[in-house]
C-alpha atoms as a PDB file:
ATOM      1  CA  UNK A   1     133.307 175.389 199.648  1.00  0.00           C
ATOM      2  CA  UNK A   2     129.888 174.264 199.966  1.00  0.00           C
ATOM      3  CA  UNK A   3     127.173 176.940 199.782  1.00  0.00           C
ATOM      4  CA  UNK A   4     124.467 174.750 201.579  1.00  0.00           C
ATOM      5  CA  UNK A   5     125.619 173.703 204.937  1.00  0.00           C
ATOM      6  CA  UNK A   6     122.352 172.545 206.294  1.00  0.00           C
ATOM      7  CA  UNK A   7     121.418 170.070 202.555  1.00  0.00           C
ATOM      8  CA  UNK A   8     124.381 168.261 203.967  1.00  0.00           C
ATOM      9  CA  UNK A   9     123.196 167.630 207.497  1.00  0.00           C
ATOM     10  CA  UNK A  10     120.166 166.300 206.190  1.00  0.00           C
ATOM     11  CA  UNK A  11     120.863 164.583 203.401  1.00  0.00           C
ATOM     12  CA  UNK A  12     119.234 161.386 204.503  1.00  0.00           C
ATOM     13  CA  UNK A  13     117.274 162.835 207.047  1.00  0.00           C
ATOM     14  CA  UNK A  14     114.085 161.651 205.443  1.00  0.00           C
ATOM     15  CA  UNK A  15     114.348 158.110 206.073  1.00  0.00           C
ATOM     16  CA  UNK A  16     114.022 158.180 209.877  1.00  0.00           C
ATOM     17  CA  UNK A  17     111.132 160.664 208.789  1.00  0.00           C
ATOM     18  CA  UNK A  18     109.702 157.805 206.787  1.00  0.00           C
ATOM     19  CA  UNK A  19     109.999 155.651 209.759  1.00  0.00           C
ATOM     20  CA  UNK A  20     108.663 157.739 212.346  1.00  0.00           C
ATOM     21  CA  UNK A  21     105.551 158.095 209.538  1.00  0.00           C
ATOM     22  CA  UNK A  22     105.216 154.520 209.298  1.00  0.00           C
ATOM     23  CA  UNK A  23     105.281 153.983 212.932  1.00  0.00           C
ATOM     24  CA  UNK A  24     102.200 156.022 213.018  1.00  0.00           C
ATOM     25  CA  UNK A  25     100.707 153.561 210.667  1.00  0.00           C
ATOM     26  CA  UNK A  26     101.191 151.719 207.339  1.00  0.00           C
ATOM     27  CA  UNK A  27     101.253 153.745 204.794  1.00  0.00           C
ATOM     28  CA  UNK A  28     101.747 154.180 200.460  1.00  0.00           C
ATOM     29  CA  UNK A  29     104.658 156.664 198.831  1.00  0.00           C
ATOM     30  CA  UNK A  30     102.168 159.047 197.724  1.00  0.00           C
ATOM     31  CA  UNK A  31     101.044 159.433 200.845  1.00  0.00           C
ATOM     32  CA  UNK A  32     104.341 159.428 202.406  1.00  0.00           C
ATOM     33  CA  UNK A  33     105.637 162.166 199.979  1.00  0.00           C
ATOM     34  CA  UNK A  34     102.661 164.309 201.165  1.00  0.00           C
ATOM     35  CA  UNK A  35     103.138 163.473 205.033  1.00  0.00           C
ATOM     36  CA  UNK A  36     107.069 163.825 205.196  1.00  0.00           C
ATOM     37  CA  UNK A  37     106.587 167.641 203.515  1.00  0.00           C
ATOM     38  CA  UNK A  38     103.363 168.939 205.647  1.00  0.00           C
ATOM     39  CA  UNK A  39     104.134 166.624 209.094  1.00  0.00           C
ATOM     40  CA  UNK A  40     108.311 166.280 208.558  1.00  0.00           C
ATOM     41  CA  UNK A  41     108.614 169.664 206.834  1.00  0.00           C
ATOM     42  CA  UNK A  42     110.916 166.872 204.797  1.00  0.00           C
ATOM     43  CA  UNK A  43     110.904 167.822 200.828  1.00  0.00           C
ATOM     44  CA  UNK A  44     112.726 164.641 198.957  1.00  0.00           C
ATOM     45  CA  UNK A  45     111.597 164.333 195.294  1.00  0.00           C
ATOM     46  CA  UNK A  46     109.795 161.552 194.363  1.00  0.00           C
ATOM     47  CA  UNK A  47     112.880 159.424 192.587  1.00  0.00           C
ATOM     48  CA  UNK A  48     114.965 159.339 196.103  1.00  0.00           C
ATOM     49  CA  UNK A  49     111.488 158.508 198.282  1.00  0.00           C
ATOM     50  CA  UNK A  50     111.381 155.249 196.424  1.00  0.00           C
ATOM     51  CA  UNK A  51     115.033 154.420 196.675  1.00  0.00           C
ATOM     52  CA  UNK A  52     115.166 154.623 200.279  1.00  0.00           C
ATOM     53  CA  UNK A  53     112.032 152.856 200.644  1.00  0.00           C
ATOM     54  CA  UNK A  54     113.520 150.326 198.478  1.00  0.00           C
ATOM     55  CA  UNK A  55     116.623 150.691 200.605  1.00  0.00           C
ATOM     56  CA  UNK A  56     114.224 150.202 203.896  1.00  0.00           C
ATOM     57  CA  UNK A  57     112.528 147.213 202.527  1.00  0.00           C
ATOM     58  CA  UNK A  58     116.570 145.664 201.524  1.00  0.00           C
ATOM     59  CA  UNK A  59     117.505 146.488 205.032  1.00  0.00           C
ATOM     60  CA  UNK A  60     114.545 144.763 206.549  1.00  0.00           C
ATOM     61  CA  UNK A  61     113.633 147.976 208.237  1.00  0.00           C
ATOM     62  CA  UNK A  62     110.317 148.044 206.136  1.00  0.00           C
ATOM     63  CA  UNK A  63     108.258 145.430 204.280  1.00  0.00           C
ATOM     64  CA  UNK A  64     106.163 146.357 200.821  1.00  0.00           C
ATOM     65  CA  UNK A  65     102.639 144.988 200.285  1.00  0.00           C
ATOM     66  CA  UNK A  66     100.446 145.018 197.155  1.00  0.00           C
ATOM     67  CA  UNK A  67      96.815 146.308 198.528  1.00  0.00           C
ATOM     68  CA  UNK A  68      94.392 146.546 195.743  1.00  0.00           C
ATOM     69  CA  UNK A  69      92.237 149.409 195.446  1.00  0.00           C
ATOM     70  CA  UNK A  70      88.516 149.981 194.446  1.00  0.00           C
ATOM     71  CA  UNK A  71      89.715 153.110 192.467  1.00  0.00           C
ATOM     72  CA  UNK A  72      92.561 153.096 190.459  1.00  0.00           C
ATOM     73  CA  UNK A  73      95.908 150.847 190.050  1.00  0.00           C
ATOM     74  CA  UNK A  74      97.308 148.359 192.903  1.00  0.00           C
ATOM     75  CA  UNK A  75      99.479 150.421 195.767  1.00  0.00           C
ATOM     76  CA  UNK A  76     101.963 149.409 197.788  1.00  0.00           C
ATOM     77  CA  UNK A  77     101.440 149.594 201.179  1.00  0.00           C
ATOM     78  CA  UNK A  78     104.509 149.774 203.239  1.00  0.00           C
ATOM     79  CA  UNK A  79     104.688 149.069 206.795  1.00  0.00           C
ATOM     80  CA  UNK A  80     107.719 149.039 209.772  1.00  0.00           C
ATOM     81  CA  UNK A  81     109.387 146.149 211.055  1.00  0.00           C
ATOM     82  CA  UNK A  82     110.279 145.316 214.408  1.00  0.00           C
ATOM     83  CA  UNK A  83     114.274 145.918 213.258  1.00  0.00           C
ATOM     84  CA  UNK A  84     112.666 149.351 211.682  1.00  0.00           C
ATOM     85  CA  UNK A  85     111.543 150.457 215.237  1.00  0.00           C
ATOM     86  CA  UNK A  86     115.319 149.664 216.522  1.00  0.00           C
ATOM     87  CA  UNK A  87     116.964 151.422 213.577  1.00  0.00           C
ATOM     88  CA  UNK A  88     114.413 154.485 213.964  1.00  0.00           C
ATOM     89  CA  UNK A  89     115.702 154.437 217.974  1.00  0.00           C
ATOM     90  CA  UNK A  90     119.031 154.772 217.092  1.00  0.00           C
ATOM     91  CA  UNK A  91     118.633 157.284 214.749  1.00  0.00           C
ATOM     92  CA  UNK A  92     116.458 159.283 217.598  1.00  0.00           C
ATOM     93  CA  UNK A  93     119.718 159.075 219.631  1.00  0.00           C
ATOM     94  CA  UNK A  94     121.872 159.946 217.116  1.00  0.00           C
ATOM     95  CA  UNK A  95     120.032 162.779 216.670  1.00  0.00           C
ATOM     96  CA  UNK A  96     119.706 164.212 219.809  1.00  0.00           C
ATOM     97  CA  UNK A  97     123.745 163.819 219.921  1.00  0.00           C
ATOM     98  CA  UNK A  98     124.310 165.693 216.707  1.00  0.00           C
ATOM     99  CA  UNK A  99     121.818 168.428 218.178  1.00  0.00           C
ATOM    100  CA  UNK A 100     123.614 168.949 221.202  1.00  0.00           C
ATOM    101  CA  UNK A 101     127.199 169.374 219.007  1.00  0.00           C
ATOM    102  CA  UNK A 102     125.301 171.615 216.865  1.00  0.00           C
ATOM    103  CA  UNK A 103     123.987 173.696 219.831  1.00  0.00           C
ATOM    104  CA  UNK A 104     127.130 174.182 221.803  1.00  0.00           C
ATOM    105  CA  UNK A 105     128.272 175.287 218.371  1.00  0.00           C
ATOM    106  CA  UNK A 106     125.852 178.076 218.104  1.00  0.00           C
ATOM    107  CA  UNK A 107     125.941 179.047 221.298  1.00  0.00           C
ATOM    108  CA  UNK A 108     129.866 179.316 221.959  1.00  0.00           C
ATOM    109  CA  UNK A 109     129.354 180.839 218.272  1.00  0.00           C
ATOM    110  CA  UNK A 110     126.743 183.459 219.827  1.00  0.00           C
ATOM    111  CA  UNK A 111     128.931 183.799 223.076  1.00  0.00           C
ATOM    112  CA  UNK A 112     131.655 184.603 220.968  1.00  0.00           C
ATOM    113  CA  UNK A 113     130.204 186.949 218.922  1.00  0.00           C
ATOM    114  CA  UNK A 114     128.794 189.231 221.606  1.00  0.00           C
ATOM    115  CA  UNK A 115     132.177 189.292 223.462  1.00  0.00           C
ATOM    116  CA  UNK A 116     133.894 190.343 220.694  1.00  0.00           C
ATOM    117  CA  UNK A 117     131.760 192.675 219.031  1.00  0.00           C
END
């Protein structure tokens, strides 16, 4: 039996978070790490962030750029695709489909309940 229900749901839920961030505007993985927690409320360690932007970028959904910066190391600058803004739509509906299940389930759950209590 699993003991967290809702880890499963969003397992990959961070990648249409990435895209939704990147819609916004083009942006680097530090700064996407810090965005998808405060803006998301998405916490993915740092090892899976750049294996689904690596995923992104194989899919086409995202390209990678090397910007060079006056302080520090080169960054990558990543930045949405036009195939990126379809795949983020679809996941937008899919979304709103898997919140409507999930709120008829709580709410024949909480119907339920106060019937038979």
């Amino acid at each position: 039996m699993r003991k967290y229900c809702a880890q499963v749901i969003l397992e990959n839920f961070f990648e249409p978070c990435i895209l939704y961030l990147l819609l916004k505007k083009p942006n680097y993985g530090y700064e996407l790490s810090k965005n998808l927690k405060d803006r998301c409320e998405c916490d993915v360690n740092i090892g899976n962030l750049y294996r689904g932007l690596n995923r992104l970028v194989k899919e086409g959904y995202i390209t990678k750029k090397k910007k060079k910066s006056n302080i520090g190391p080169t960054k990558i600058v990543y930045t949405i695709t036009e195939s990126g803004k379809n795949y983020l739509r679809t996941w937008i509906e899919s979304l709103k489909k898997q919140k409507d299940t999930i709120n008829k389930l709580i709410t024949n759950y909480h119907h339920y309940y106060e019937t038979s209590h």
